[in-house]
N, C-alpha and C. Protein backbone atom coordinates (compact mmCIF):
# COMPACT_ATOMS: atom_id res chain seq x y z
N UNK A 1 0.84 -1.17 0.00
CA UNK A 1 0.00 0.00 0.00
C UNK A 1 0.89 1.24 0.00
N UNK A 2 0.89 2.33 -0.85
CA UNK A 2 1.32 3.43 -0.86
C UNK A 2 0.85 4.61 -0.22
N UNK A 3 1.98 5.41 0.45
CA UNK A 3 1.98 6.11 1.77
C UNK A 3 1.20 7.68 1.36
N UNK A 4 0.31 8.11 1.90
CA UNK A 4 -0.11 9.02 1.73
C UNK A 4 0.01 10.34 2.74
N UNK A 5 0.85 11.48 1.96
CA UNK A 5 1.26 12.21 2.92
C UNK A 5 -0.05 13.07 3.72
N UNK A 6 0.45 13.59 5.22
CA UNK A 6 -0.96 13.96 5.70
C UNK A 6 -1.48 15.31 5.46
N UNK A 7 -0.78 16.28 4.72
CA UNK A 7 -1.09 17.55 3.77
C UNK A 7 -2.12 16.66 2.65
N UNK A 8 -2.09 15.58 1.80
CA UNK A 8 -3.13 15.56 1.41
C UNK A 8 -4.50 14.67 1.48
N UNK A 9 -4.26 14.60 3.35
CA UNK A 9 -5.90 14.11 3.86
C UNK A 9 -6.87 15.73 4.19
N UNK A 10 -6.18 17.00 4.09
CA UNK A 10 -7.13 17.64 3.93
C UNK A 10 -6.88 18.79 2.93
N UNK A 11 -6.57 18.16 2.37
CA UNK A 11 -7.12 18.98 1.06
C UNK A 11 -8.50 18.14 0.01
N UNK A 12 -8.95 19.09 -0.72
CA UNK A 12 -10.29 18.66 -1.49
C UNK A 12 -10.36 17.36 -1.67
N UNK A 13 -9.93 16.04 -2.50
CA UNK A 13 -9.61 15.60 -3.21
C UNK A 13 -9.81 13.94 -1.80
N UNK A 14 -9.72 14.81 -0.96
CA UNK A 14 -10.03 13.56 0.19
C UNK A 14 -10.92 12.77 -0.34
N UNK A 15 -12.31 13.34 -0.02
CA UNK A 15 -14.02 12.72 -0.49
C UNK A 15 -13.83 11.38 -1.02
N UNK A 16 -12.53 11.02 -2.09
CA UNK A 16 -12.85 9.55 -2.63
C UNK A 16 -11.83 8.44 -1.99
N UNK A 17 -11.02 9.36 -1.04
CA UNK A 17 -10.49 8.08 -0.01
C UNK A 17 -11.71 7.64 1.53
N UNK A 18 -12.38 8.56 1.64
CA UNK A 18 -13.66 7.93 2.62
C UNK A 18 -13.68 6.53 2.69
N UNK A 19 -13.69 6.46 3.30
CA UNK A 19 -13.51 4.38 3.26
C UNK A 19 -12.53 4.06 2.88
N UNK A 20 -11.97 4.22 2.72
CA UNK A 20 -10.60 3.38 1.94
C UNK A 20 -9.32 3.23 3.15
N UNK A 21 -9.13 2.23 2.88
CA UNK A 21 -7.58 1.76 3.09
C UNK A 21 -6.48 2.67 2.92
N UNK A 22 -5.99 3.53 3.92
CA UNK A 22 -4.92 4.56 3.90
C UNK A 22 -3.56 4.02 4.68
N UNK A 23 -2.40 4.43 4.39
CA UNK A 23 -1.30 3.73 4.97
C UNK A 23 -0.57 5.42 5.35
N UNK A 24 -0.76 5.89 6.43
CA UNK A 24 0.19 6.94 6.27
C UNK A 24 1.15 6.63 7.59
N UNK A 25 2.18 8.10 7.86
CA UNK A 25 3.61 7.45 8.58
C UNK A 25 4.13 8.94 9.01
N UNK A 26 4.64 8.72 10.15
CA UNK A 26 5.12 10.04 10.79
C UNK A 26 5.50 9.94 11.73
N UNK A 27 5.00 11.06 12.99
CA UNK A 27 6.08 11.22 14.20
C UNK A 27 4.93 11.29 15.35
N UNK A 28 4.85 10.63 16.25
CA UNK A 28 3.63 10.67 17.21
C UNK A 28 3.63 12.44 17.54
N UNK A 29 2.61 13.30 17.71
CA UNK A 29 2.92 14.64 18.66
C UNK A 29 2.00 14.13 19.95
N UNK A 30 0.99 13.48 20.26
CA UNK A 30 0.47 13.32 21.29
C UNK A 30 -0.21 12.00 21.20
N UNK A 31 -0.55 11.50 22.79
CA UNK A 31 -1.48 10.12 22.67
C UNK A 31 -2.11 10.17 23.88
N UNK A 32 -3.52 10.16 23.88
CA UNK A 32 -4.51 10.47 24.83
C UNK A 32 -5.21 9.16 24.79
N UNK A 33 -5.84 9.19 25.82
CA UNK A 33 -7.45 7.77 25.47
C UNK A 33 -7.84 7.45 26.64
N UNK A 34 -8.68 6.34 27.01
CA UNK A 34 -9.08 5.83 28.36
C UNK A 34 -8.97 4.04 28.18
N UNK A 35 -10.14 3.19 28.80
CA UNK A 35 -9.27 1.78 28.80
C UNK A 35 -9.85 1.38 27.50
N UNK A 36 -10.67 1.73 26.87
CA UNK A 36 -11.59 1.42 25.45
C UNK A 36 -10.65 2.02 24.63
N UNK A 37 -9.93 3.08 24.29
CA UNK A 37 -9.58 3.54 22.94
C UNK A 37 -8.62 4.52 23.10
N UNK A 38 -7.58 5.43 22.17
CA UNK A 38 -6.70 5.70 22.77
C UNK A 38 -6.42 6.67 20.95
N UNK A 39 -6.30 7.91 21.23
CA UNK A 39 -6.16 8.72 20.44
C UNK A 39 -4.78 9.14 20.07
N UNK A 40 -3.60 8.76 19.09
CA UNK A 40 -3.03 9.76 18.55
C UNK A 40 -2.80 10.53 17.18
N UNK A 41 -2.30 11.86 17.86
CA UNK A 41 -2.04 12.59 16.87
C UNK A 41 -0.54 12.82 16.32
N UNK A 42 -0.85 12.09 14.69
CA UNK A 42 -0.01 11.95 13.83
C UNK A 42 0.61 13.33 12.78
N UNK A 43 1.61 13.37 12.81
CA UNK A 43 2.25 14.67 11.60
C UNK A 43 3.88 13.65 11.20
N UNK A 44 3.65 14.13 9.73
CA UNK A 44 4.14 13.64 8.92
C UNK A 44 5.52 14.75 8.44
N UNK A 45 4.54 16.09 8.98
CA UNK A 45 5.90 17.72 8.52
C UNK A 45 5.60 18.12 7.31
N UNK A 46 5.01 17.64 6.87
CA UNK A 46 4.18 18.06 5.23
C UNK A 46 2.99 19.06 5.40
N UNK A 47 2.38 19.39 6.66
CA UNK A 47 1.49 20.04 6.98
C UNK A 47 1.62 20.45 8.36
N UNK A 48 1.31 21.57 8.98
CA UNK A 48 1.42 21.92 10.81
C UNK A 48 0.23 21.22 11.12
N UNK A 49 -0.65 20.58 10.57
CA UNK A 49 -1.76 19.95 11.27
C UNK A 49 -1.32 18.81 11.32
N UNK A 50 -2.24 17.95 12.34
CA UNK A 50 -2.18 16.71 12.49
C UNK A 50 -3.29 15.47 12.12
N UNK A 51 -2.96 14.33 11.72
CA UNK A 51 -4.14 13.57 11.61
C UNK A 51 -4.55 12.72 12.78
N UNK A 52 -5.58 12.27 13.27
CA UNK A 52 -5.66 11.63 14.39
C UNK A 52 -6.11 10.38 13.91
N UNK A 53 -5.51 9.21 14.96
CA UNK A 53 -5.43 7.62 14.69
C UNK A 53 -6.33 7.39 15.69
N UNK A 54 -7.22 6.56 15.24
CA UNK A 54 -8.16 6.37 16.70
C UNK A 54 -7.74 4.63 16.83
N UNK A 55 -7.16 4.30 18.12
CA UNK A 55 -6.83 2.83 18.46
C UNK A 55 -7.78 2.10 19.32
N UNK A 56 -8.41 1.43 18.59
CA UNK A 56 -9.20 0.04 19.16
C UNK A 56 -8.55 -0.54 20.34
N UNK A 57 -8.38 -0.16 21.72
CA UNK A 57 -7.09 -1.36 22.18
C UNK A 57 -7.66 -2.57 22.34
N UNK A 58 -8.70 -3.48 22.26
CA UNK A 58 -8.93 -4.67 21.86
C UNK A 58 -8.38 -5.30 21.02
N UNK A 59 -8.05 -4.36 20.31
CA UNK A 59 -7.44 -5.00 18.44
C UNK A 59 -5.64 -5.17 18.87
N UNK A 60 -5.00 -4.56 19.51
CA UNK A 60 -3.69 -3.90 19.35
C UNK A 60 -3.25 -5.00 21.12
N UNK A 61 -1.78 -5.05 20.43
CA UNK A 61 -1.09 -5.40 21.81
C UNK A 61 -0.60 -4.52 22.80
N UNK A 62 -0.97 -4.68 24.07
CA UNK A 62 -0.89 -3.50 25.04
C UNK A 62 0.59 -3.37 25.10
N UNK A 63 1.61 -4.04 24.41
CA UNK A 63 3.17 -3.71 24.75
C UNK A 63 3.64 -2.56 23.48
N UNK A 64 2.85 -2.80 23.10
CA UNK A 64 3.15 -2.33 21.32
C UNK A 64 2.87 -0.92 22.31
N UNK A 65 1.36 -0.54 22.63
CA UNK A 65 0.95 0.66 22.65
C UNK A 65 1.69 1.40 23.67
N UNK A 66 1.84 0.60 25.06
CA UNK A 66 3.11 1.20 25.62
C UNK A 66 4.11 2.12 25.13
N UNK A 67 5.00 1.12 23.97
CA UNK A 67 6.28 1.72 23.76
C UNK A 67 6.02 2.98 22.83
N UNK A 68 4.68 2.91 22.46
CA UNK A 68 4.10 4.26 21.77
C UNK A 68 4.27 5.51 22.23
N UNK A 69 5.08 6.58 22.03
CA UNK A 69 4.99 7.82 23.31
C UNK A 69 5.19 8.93 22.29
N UNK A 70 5.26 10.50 22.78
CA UNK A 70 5.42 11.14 22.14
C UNK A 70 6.63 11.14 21.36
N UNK A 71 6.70 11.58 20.03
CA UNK A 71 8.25 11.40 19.56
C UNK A 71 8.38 10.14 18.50
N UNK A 72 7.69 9.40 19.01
CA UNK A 72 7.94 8.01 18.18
C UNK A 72 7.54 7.62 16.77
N UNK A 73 8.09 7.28 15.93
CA UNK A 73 7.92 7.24 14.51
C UNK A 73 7.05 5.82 14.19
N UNK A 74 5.47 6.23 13.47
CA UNK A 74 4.69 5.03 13.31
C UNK A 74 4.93 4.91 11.69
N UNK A 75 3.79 3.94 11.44
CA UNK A 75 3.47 3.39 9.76
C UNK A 75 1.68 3.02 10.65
N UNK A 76 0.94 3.70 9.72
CA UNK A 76 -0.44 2.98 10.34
C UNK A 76 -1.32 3.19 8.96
N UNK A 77 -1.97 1.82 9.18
CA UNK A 77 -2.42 1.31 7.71
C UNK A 77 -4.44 1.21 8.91
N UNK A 78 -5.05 1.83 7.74
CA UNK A 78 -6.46 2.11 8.57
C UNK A 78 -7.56 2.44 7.74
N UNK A 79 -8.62 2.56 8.22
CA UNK A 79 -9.53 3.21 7.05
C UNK A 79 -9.89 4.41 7.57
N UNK A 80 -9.71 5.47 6.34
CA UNK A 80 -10.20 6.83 6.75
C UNK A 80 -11.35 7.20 6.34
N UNK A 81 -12.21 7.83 8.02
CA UNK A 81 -13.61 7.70 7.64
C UNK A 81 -13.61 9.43 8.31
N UNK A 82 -15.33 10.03 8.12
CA UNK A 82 -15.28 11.15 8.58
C UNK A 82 -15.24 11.19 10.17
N UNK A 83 -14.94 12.04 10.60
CA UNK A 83 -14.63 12.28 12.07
C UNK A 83 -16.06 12.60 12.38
N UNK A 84 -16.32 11.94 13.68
CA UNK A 84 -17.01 11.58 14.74
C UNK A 84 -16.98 13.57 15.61
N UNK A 85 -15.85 13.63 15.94
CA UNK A 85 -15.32 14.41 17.08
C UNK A 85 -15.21 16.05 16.05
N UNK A 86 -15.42 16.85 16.55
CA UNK A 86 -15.03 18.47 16.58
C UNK A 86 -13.39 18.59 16.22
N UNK A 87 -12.90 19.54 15.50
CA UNK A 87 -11.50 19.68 15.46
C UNK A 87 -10.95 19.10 13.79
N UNK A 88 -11.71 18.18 13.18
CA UNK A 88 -11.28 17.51 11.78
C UNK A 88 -11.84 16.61 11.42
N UNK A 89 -11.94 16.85 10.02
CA UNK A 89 -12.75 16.31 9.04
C UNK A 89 -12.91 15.06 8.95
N UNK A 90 -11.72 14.16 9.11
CA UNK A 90 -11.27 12.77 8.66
C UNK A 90 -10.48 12.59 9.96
N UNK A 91 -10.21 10.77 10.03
CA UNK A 91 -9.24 10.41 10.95
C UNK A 91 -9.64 9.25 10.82
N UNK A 92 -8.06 8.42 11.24
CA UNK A 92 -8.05 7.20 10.67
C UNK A 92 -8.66 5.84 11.94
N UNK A 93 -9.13 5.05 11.64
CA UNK A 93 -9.63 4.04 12.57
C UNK A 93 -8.26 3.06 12.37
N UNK A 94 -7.18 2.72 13.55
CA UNK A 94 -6.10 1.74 12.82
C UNK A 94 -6.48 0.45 13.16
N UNK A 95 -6.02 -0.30 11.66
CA UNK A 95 -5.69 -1.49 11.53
C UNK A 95 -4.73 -2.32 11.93
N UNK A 96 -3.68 -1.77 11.86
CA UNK A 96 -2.71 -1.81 11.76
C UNK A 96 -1.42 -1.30 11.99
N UNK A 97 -0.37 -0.96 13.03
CA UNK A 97 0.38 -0.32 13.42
C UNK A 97 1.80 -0.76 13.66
N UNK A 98 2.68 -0.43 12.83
CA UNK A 98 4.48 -0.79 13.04
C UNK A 98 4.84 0.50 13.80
N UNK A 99 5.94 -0.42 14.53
CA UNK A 99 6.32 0.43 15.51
C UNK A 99 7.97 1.34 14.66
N UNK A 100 8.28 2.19 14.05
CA UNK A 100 9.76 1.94 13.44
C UNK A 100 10.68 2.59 14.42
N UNK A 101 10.28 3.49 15.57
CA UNK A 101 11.92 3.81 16.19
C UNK A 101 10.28 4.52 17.68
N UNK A 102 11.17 4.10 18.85
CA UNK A 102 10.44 5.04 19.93
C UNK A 102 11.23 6.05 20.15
N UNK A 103 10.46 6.40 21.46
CA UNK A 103 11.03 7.66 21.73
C UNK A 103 11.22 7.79 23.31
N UNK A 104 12.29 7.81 23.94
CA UNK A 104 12.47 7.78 25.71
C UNK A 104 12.18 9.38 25.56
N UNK A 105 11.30 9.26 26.80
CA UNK A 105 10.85 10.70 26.97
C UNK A 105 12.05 11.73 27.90
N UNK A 106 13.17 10.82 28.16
CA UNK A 106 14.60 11.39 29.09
C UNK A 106 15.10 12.18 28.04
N UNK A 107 15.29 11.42 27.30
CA UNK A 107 15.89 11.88 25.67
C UNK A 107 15.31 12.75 24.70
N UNK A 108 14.31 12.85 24.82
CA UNK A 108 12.99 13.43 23.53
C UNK A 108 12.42 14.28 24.85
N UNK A 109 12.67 15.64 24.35
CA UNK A 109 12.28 16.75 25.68
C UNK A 109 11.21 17.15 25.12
N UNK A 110 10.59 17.27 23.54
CA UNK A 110 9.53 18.09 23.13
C UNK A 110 8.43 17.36 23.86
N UNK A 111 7.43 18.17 24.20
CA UNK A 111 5.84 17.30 24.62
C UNK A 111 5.37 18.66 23.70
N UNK A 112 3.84 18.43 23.99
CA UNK A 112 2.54 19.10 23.49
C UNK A 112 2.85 20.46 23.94
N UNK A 113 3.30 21.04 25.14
CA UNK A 113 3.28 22.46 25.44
C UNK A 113 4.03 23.11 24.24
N UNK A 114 4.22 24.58 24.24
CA UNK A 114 5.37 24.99 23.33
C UNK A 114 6.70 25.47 24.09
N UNK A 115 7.42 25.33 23.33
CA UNK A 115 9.24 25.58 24.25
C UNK A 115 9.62 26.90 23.80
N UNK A 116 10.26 27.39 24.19
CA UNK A 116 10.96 28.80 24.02
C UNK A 116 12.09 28.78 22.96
N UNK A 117 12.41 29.67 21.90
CA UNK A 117 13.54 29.28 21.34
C UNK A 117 14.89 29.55 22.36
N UNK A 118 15.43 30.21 23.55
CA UNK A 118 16.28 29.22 24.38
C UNK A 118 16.12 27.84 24.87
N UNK A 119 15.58 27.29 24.47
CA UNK A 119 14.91 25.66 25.33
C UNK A 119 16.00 25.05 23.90
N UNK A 120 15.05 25.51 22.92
CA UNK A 120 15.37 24.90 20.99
C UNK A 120 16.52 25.03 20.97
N UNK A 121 17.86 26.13 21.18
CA UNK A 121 18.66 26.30 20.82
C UNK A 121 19.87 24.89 21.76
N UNK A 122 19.06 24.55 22.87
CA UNK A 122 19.88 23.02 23.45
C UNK A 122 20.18 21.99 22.73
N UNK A 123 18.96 21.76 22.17
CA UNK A 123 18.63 20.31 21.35
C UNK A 123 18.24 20.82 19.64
N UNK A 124 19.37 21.41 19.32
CA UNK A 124 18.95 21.66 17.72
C UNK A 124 18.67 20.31 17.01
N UNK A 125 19.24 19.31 17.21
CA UNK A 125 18.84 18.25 16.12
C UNK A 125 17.39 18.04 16.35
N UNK A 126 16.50 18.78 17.12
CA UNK A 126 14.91 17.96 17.40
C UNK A 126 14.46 19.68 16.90
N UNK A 127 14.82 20.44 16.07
CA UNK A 127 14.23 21.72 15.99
C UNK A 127 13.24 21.48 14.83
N UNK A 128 13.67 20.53 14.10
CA UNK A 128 12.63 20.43 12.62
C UNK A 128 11.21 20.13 13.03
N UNK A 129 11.75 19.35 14.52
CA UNK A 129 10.17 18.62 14.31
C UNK A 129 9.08 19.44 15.30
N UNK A 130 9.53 20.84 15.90
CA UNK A 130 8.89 21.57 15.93
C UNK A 130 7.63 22.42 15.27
N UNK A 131 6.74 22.94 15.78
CA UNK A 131 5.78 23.75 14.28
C UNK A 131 6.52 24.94 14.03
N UNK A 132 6.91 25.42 15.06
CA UNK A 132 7.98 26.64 14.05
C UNK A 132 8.73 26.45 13.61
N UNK A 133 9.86 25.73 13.32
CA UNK A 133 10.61 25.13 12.44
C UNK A 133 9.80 24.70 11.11
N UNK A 134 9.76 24.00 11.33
CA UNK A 134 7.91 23.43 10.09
C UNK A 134 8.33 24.11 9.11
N UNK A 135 7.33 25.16 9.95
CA UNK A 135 6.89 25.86 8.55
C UNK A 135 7.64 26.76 7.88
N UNK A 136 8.52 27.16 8.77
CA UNK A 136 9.66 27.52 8.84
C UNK A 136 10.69 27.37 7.20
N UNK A 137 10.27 26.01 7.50
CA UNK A 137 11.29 25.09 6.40
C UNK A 137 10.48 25.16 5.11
N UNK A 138 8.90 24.83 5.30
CA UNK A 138 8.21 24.28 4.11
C UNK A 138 7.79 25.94 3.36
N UNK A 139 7.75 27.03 4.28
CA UNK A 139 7.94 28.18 3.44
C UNK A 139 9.22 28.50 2.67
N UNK A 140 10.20 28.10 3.03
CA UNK A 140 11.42 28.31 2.13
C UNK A 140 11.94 26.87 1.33
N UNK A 141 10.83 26.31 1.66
CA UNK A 141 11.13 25.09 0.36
C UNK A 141 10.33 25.76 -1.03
N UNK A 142 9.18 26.01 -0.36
CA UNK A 142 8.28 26.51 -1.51
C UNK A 142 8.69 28.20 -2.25
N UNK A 143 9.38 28.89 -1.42
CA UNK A 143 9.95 29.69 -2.15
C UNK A 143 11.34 29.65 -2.93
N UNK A 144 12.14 28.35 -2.43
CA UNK A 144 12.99 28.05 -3.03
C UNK A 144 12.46 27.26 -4.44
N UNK A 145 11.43 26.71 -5.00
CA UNK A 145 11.55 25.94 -5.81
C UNK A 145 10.24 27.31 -6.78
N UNK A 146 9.81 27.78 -5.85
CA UNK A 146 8.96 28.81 -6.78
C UNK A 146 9.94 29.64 -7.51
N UNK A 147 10.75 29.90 -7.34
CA UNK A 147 12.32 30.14 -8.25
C UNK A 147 13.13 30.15 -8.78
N UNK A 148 13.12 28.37 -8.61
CA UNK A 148 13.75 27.66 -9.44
C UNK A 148 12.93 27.51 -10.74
N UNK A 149 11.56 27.26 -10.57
CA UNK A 149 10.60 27.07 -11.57
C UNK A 149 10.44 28.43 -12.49
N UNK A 150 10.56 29.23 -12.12
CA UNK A 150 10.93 30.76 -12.41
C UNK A 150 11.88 30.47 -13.95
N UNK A 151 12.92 30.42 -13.66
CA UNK A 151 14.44 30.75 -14.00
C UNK A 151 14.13 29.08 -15.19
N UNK A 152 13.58 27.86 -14.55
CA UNK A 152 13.27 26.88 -15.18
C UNK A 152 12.79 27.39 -16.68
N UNK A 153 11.59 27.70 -16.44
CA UNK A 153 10.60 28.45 -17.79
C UNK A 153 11.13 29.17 -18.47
């Protein structure tokens, strides 16, 4: 199954993945839930929004979901249906979840609050995966190649 980045679960063009079998992949930013079900929110860095995974834990092994924490890099293969909940359109019900790298929260200082850029300037290698960094980046990607395309023509 081919990976679908999460910039385009909301844009227009969604409507004909509704039901369907989606495989997308990214960086946990948060994971909430109670003993029935267990919410996270997925970003990929292709967009400052996030998509949310809704986990069955009936379906899933409770060691798996453990080592799940903020920081941690998934693959989750699911069907994306419309959202239930306030906040977004779509979100995925998972099927399916690989674990590819965790994250010790000793080590991985970002959580959900926001940090100060003195906090950022400690741990530069974790600055990308910030939202100011982000966009940071994806505005001067897009003005870098809006330029190139320029000079291209």
């Amino acid at each position: 199954m081919k990976r679908i980045e999460i910039v385009h679960l909301f844009d227009g063009s969604v409507e004909q993945l509704i039901d369907s079998t989606v495989n997308v992949k990214g960086w946990v930013r948060t994971k909430r839930g109670n003993k029935n079900v267990a919410f996270i929110a997925l970003n990929d860095g292709s967009t400052i929004n996030n998509i949310q995974i809704v986990v069955d834990l009936a379906k899933f092994d409770e060691e798996l979901l453990r080592r799940i924490t903020t920081g941690a890099c998934i693959s989750v293969d699911g069907k994306l249906v419309k959202s239930q909940g306030a906040g977004q359109a779509v979100e995925v019900q998972a099927e399916n979840i690989v674990l590819y790298g965790e994250a010790d929260p000793e080590s991985y200082p970002l959580q959900k609050k926001g940090h100060s850029m003195e906090f950022l300037r400690e741990i530069g290698h974790l600055r990308p995966r910030t939202n100011t960094f982000g966009a940071v980046c994806r505005i001067r990607h897009n003005m870098a190649y809006a330029i190139h395309t320029f000079f291209h023509e």
